[in-house]
PDB file of N, CA and C in Angstrom:
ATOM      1  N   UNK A   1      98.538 -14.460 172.953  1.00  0.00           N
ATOM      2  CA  UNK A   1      98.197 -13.317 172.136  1.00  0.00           C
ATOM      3  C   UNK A   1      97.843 -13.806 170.731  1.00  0.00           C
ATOM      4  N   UNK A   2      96.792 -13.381 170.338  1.00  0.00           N
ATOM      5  CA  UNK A   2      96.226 -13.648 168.890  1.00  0.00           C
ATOM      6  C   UNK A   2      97.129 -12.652 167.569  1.00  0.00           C
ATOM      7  N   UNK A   3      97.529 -12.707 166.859  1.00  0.00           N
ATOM      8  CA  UNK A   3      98.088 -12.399 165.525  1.00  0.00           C
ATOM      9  C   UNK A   3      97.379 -12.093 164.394  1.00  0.00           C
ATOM     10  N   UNK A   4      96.725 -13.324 164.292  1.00  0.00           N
ATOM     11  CA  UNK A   4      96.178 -12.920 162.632  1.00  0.00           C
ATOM     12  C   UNK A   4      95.594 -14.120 162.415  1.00  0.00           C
ATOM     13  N   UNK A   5      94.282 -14.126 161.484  1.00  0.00           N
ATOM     14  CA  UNK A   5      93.421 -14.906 161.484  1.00  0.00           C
ATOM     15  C   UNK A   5      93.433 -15.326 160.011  1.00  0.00           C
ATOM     16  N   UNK A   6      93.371 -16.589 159.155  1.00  0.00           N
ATOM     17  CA  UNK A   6      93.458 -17.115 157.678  1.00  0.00           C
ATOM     18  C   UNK A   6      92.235 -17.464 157.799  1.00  0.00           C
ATOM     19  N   UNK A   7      91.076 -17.245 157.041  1.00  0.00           N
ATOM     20  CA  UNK A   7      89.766 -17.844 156.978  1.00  0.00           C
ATOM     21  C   UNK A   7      90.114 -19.294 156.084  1.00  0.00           C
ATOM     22  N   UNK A   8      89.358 -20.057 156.067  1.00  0.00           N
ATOM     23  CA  UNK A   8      89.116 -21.434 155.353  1.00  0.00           C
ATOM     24  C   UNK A   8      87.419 -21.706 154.653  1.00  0.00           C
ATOM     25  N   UNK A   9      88.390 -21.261 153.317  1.00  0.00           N
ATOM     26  CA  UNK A   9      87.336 -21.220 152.453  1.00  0.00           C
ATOM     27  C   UNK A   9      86.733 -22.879 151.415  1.00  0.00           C
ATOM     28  N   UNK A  10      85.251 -22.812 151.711  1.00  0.00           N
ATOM     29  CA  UNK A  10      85.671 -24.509 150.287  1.00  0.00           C
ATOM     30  C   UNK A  10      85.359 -23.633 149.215  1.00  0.00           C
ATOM     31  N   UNK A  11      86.306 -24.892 148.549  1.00  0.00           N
ATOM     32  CA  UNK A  11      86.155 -24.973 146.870  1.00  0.00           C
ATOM     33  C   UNK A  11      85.758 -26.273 146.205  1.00  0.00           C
ATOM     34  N   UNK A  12      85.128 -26.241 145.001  1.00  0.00           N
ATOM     35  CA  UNK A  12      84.493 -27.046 144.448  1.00  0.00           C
ATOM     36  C   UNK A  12      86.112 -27.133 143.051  1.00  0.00           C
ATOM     37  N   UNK A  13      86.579 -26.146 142.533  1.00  0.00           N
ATOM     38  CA  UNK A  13      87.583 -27.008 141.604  1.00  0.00           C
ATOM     39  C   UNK A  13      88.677 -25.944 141.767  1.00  0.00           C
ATOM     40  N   UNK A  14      89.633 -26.314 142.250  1.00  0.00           N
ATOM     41  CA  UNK A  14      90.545 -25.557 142.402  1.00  0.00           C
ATOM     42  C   UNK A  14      90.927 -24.779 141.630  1.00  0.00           C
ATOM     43  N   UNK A  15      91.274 -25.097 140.173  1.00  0.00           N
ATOM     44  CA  UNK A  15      91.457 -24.169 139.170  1.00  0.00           C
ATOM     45  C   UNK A  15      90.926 -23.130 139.114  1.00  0.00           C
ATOM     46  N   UNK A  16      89.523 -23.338 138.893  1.00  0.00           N
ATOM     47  CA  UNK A  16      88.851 -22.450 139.098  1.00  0.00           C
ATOM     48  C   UNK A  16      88.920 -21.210 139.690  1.00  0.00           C
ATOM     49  N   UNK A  17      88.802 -21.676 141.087  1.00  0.00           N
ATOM     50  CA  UNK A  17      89.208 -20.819 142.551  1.00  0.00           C
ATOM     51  C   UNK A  17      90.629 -19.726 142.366  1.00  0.00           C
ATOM     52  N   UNK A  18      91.839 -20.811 141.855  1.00  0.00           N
ATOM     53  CA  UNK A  18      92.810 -19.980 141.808  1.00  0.00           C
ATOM     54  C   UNK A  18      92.706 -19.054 141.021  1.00  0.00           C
ATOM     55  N   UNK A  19      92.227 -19.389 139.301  1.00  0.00           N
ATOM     56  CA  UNK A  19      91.840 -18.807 138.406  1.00  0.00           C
ATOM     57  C   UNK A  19      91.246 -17.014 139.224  1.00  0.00           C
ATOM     58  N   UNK A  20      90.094 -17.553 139.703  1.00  0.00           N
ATOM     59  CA  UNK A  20      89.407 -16.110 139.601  1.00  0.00           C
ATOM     60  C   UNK A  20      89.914 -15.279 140.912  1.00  0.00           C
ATOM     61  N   UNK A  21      90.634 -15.890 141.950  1.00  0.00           N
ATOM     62  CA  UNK A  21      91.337 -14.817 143.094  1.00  0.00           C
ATOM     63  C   UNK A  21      92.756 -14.173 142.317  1.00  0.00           C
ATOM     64  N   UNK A  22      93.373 -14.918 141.637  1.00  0.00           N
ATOM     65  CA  UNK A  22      94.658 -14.491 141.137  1.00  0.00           C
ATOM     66  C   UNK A  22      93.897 -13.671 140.009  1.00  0.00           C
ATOM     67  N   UNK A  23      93.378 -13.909 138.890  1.00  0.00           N
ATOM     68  CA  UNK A  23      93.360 -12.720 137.300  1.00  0.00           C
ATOM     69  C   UNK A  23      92.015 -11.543 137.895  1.00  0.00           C
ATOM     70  N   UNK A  24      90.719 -11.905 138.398  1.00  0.00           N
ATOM     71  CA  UNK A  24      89.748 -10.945 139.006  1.00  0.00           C
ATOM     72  C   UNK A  24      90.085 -10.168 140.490  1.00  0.00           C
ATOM     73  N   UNK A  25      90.899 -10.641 141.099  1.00  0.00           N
ATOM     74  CA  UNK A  25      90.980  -9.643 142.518  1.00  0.00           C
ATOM     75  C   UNK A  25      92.589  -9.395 142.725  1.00  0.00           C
ATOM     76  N   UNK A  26      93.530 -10.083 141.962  1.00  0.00           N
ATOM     77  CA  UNK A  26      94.960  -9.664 142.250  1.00  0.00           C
ATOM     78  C   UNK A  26      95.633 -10.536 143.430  1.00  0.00           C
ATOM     79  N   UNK A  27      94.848 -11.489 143.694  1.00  0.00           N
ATOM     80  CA  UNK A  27      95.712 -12.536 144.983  1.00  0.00           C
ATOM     81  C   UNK A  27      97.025 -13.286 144.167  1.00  0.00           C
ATOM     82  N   UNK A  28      97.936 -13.622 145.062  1.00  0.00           N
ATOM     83  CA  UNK A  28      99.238 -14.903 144.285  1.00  0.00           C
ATOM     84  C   UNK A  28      99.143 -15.945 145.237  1.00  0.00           C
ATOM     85  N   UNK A  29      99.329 -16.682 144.597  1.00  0.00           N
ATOM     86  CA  UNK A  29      99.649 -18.221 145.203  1.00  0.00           C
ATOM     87  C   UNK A  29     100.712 -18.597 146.185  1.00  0.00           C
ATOM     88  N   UNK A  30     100.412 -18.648 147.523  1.00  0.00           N
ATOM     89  CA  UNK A  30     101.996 -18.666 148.547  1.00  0.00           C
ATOM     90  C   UNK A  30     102.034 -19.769 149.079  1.00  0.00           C
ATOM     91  N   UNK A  31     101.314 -20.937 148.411  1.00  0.00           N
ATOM     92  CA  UNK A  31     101.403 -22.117 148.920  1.00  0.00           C
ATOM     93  C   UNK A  31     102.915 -22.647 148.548  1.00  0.00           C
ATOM     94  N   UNK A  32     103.264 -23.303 150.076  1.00  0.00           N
ATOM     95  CA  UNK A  32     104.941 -23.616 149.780  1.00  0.00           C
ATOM     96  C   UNK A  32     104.969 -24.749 148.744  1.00  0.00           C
ATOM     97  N   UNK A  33     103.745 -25.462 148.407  1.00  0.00           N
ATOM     98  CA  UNK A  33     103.870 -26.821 147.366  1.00  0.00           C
ATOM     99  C   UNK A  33     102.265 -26.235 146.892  1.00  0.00           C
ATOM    100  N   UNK A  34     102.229 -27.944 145.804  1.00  0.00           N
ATOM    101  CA  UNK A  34     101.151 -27.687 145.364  1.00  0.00           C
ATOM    102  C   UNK A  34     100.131 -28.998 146.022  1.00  0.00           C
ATOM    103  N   UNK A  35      99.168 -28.333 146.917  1.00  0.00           N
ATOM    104  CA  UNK A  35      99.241 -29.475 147.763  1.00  0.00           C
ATOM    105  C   UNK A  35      97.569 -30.009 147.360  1.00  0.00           C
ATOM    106  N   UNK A  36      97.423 -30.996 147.015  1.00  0.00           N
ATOM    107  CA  UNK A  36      96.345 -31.960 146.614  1.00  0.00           C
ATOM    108  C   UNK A  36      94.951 -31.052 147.481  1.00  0.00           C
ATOM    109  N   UNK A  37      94.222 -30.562 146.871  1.00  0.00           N
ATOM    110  CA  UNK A  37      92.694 -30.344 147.614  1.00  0.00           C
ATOM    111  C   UNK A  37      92.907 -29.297 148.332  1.00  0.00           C
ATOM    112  N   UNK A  38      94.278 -28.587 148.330  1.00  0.00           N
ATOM    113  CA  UNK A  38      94.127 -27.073 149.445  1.00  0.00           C
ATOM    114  C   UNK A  38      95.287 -26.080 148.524  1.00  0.00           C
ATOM    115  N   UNK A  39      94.855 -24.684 148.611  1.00  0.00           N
ATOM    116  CA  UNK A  39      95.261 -23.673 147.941  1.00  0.00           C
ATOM    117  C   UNK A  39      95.414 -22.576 149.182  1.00  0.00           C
ATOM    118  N   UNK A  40      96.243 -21.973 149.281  1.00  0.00           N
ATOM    119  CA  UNK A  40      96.751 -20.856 149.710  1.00  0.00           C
ATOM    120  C   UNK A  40      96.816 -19.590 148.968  1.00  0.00           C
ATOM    121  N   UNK A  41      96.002 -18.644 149.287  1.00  0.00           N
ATOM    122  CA  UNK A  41      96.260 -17.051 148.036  1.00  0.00           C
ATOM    123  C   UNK A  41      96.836 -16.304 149.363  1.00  0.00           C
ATOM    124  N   UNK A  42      97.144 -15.131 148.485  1.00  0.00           N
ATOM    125  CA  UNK A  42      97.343 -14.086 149.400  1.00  0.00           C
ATOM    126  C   UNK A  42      97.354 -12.506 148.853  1.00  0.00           C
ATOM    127  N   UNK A  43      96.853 -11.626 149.274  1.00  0.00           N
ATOM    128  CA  UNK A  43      97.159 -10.188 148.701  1.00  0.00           C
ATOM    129  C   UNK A  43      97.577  -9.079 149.844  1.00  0.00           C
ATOM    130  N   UNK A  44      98.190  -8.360 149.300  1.00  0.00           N
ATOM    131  CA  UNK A  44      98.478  -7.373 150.623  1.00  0.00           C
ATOM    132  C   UNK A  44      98.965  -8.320 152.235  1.00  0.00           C
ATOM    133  N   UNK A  45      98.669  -8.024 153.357  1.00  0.00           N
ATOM    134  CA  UNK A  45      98.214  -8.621 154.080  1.00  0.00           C
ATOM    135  C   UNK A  45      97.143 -10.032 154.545  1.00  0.00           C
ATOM    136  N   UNK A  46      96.036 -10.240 153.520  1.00  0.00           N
ATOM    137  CA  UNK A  46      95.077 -10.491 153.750  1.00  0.00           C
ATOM    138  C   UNK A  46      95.179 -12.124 153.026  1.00  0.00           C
ATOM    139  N   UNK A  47      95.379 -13.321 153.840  1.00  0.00           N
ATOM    140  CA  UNK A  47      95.840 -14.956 153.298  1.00  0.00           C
ATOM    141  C   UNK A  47      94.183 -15.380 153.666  1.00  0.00           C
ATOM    142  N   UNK A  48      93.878 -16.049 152.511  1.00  0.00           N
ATOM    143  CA  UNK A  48      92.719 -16.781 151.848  1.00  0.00           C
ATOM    144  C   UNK A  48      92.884 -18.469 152.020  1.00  0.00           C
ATOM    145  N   UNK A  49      92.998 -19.607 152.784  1.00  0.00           N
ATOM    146  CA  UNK A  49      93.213 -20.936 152.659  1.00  0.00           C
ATOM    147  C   UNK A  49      92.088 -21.433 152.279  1.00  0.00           C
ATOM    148  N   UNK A  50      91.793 -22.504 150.879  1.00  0.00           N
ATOM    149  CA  UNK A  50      90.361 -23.461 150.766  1.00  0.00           C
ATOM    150  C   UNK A  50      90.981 -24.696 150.704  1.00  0.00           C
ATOM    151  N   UNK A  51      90.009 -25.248 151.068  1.00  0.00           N
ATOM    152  CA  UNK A  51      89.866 -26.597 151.053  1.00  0.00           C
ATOM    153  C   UNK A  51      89.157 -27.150 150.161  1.00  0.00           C
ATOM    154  N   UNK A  52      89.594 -28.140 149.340  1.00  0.00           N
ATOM    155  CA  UNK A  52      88.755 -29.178 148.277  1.00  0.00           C
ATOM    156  C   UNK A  52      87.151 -29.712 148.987  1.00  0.00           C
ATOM    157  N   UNK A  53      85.796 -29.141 148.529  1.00  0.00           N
ATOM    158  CA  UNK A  53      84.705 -29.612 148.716  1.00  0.00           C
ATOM    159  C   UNK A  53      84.078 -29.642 147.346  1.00  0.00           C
ATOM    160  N   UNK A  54      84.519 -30.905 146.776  1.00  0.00           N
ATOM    161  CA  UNK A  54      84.074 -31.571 145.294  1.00  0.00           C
ATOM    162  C   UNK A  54      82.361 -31.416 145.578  1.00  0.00           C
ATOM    163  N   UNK A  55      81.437 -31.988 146.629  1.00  0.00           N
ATOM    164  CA  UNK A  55      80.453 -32.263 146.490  1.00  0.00           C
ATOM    165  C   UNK A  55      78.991 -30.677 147.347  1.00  0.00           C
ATOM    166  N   UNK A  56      80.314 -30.027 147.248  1.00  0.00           N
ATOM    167  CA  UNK A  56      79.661 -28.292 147.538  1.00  0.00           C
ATOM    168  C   UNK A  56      78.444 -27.963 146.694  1.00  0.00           C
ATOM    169  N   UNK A  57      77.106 -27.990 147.242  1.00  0.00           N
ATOM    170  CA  UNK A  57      76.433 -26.993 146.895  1.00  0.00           C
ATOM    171  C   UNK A  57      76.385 -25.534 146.851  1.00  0.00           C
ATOM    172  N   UNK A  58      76.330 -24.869 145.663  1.00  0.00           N
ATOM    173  CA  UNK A  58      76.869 -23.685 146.158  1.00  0.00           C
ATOM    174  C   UNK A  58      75.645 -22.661 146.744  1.00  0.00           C
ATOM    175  N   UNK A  59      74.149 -23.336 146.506  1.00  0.00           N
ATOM    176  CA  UNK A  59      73.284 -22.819 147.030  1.00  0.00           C
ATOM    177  C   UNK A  59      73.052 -23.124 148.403  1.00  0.00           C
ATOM    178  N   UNK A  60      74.004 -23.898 148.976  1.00  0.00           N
ATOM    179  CA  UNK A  60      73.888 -24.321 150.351  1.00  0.00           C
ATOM    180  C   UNK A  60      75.055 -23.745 151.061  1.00  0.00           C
ATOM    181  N   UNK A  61      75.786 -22.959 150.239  1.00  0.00           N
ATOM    182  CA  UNK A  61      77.255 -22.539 150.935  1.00  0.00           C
ATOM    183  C   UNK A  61      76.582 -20.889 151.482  1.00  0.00           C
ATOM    184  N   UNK A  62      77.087 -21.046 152.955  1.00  0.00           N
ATOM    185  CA  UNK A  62      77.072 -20.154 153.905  1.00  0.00           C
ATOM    186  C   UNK A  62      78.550 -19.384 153.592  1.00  0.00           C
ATOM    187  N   UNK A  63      79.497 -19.746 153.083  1.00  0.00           N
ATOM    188  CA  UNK A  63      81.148 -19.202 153.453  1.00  0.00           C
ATOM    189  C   UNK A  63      81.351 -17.356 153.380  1.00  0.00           C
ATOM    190  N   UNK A  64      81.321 -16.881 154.508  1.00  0.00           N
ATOM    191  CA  UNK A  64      81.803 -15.893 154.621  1.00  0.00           C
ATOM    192  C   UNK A  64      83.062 -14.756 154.955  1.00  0.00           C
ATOM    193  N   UNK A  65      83.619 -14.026 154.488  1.00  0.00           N
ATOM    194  CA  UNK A  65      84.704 -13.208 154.959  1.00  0.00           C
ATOM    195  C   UNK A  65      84.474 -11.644 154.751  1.00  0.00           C
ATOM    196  N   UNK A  66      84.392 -11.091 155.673  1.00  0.00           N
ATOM    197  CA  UNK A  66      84.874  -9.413 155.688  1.00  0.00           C
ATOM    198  C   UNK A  66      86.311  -8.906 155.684  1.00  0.00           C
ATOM    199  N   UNK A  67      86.686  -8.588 154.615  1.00  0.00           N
ATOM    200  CA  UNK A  67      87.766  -8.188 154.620  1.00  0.00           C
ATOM    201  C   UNK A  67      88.190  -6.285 154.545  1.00  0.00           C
ATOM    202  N   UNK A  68      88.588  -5.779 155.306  1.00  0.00           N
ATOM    203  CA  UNK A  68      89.137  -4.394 155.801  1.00  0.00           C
ATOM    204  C   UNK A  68      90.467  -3.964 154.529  1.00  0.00           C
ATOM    205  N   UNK A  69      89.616  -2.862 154.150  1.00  0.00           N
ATOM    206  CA  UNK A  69      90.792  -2.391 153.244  1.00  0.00           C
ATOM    207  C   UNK A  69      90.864  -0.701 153.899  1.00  0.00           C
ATOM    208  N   UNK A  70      91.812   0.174 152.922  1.00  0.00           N
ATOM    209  CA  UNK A  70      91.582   1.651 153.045  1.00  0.00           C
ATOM    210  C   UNK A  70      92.297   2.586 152.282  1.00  0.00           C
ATOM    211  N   UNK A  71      91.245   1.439 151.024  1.00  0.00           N
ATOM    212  CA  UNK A  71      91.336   2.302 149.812  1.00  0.00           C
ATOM    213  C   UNK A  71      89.952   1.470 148.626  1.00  0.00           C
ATOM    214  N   UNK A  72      89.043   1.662 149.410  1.00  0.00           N
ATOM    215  CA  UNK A  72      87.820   0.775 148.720  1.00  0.00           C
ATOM    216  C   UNK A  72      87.196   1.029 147.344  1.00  0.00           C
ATOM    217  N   UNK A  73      87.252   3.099 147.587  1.00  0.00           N
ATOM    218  CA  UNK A  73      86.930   3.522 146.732  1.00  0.00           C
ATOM    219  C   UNK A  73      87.716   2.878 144.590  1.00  0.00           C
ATOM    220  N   UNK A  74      89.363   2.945 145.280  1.00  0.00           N
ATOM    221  CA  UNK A  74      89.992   1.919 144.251  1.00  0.00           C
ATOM    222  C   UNK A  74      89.675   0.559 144.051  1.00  0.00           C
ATOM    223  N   UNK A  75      89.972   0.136 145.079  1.00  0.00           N
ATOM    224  CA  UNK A  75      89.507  -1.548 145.334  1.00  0.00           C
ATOM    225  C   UNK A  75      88.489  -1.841 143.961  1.00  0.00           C
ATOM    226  N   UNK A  76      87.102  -0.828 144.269  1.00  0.00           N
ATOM    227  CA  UNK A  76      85.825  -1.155 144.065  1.00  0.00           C
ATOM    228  C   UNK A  76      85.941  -0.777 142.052  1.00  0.00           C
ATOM    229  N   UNK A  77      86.449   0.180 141.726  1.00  0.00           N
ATOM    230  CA  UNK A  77      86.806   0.745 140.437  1.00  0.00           C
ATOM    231  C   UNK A  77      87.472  -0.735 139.623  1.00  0.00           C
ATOM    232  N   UNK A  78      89.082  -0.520 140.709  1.00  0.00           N
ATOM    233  CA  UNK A  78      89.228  -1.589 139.750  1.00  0.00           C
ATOM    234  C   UNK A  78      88.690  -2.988 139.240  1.00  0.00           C
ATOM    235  N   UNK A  79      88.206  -3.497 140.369  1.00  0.00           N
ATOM    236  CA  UNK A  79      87.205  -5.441 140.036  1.00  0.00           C
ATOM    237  C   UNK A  79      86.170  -4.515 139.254  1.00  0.00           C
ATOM    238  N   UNK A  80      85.629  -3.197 138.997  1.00  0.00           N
ATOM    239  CA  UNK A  80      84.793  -3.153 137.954  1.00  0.00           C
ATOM    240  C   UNK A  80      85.750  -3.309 136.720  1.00  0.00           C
ATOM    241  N   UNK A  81      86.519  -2.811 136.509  1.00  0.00           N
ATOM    242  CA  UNK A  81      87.533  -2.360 135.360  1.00  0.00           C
ATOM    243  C   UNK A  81      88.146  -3.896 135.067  1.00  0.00           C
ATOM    244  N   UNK A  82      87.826  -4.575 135.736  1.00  0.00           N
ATOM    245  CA  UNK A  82      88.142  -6.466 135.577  1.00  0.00           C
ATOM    246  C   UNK A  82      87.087  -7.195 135.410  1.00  0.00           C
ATOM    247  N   UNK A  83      85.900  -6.339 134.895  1.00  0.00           N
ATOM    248  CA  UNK A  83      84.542  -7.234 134.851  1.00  0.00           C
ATOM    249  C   UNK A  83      84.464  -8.028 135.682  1.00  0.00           C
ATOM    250  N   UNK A  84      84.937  -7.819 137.453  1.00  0.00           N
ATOM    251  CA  UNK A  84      84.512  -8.474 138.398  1.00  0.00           C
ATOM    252  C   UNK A  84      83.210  -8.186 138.590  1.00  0.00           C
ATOM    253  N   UNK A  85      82.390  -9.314 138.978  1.00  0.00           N
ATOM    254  CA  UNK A  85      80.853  -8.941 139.306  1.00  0.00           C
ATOM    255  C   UNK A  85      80.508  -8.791 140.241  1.00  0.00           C
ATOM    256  N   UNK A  86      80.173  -7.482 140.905  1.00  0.00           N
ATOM    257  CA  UNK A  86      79.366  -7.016 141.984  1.00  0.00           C
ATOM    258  C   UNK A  86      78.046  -7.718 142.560  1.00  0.00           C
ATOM    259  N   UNK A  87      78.012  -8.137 143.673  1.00  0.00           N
ATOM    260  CA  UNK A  87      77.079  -9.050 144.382  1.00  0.00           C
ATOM    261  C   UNK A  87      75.693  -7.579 144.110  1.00  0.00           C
ATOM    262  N   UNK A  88      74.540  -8.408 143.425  1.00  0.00           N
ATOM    263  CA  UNK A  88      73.444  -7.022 143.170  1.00  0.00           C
ATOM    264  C   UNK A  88      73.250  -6.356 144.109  1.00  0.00           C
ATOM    265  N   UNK A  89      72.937  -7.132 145.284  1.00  0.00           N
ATOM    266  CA  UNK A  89      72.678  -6.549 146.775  1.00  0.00           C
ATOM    267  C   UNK A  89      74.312  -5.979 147.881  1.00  0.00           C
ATOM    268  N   UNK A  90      74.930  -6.022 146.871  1.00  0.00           N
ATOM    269  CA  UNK A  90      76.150  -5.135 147.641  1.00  0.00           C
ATOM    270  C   UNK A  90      76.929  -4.039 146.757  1.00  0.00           C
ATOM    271  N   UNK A  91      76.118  -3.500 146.472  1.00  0.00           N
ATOM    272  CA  UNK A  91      76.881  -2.103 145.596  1.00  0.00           C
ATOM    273  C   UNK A  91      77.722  -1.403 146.682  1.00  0.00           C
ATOM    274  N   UNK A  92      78.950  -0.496 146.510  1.00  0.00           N
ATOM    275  CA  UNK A  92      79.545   0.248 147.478  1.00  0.00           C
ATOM    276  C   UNK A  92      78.379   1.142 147.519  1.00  0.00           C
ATOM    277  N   UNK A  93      78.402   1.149 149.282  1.00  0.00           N
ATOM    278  CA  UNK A  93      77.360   2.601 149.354  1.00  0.00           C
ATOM    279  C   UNK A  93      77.989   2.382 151.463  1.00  0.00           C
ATOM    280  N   UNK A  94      77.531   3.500 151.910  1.00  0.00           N
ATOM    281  CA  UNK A  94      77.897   3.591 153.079  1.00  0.00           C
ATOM    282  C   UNK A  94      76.574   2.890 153.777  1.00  0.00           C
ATOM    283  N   UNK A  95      77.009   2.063 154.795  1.00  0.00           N
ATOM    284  CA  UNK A  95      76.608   1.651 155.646  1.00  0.00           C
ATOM    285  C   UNK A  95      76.207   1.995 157.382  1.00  0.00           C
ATOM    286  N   UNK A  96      74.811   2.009 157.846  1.00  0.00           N
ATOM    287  CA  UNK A  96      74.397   2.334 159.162  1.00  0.00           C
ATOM    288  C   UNK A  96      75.439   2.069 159.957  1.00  0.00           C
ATOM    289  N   UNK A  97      76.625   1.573 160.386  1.00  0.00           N
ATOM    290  CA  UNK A  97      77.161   1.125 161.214  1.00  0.00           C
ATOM    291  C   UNK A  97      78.482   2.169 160.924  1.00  0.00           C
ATOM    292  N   UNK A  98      78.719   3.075 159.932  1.00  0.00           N
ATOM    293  CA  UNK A  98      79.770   3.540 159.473  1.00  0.00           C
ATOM    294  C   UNK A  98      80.627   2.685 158.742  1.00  0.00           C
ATOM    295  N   UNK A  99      80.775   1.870 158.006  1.00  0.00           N
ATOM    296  CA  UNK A  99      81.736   0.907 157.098  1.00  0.00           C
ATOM    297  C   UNK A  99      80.815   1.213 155.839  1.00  0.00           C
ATOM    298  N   UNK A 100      81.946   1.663 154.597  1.00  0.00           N
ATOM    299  CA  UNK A 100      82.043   2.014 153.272  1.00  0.00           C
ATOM    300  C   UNK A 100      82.048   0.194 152.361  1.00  0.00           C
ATOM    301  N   UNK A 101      80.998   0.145 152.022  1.00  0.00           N
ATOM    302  CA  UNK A 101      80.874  -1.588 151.826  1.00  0.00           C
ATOM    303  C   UNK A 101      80.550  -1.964 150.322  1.00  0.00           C
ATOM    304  N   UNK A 102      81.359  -3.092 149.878  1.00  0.00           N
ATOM    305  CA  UNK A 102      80.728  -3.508 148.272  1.00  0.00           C
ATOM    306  C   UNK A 102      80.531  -5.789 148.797  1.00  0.00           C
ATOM    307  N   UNK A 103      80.191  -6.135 148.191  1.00  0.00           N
ATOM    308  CA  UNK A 103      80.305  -7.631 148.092  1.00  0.00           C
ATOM    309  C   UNK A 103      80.233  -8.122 146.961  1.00  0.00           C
ATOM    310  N   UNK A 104      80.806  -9.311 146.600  1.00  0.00           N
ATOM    311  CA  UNK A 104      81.184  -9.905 145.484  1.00  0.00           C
ATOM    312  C   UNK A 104      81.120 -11.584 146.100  1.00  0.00           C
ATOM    313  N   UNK A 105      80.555 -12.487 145.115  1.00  0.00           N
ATOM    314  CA  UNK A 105      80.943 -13.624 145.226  1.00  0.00           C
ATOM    315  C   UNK A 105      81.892 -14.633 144.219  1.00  0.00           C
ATOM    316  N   UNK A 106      82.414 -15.397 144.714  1.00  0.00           N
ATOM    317  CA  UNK A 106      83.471 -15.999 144.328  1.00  0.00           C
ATOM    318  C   UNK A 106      82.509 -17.534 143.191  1.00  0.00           C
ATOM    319  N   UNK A 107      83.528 -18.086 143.010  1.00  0.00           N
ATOM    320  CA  UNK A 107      82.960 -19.122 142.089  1.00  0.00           C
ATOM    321  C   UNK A 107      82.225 -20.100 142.706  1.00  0.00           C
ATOM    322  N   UNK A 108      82.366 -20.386 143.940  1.00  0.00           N
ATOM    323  CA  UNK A 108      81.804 -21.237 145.295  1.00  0.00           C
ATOM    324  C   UNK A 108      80.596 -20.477 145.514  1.00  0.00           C
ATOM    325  N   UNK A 109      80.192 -19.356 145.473  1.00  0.00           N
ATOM    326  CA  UNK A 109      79.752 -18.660 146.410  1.00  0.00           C
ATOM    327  C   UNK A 109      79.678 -18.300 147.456  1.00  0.00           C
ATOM    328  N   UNK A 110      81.095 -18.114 147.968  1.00  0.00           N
ATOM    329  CA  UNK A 110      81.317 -17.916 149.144  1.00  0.00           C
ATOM    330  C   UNK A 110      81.629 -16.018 148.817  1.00  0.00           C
ATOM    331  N   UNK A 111      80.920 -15.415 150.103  1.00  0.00           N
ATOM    332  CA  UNK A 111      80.626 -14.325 150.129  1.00  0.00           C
ATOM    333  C   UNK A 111      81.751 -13.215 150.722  1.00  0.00           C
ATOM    334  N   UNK A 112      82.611 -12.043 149.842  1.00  0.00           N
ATOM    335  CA  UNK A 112      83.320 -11.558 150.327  1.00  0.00           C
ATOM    336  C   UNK A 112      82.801 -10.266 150.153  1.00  0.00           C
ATOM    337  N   UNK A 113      83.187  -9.770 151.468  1.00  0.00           N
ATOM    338  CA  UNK A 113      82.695  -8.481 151.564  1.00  0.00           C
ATOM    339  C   UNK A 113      83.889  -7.205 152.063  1.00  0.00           C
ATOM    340  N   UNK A 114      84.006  -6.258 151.422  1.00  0.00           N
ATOM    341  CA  UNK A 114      85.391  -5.341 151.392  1.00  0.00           C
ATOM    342  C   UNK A 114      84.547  -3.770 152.249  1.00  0.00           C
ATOM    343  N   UNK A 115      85.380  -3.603 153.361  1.00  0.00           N
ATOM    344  CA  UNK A 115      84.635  -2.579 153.589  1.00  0.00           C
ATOM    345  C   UNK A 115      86.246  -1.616 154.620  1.00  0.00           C
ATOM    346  N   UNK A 116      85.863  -0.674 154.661  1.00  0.00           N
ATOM    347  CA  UNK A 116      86.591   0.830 155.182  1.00  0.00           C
ATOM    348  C   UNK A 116      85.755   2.025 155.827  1.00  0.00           C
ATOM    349  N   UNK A 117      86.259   2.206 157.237  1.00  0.00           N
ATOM    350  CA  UNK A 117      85.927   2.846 158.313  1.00  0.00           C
ATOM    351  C   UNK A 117      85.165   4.011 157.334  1.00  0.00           C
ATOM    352  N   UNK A 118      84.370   4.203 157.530  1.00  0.00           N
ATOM    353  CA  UNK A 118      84.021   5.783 156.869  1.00  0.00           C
ATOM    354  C   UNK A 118      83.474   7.144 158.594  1.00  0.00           C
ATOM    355  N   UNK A 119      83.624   6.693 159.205  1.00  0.00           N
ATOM    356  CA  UNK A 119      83.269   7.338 159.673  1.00  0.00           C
ATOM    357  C   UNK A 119      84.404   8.669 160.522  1.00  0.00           C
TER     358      UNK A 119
END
């Protein structure tokens, strides 16, 4: 039986990374150490693992995650109210498929996307 899935995200400088999931989206750090080249976040439910990729292009980074909330409409208010920056091409707006959707990218550019059943 499957449980629960941790995506594996790269990062180019960790600081960084931690920097903007912990003060722009509200993640904490649940790594049991501080372990050389890998970071652990976590918020709510939802655990984030990267891995150290020093030599990451970030115009070559594919990294994706959909993450399920159900309360987007807040979600989406507050990373404005944190001068989080909205991916241009992902404003919240409802989506053909029924999912209530915004996207944002991270310092990597790895692509997160927050969305809730609307239908």
């Amino acid at each position: 039986m499957l449980t629960s899935i941790h995506p594996k995200l790269p990062m180019r400088n960790k600081a960084k990374t931690k920097d903007f999931y912990i003060n722009q989206l509200g993640f904490i750090d649940i790594g049991a150490a501080d372990y050389d080249g890998y970071l652990i976040l976590k918020k709510d439910d939802v655990e984030i693992h990267f891995f150290e990729f020093a030599d990451l292009n970030p115009d070559e980074n594919y990294g994706q995650v959909y993450i399920r909330t159900n309360t987007i409409d807040n979600l989406y208010q507050t990373l404005l109210d944190n001068k989080t920056r909205i991916h241009p091409n992902g404003l919240l707006e409802v989506k053909p498929w029924g999912q209530k959707e915004f996207s944002i990218l991270d310092p990597d550019i790895n692509l997160l996307t927050f969305g809730e059943s609307y239908l």
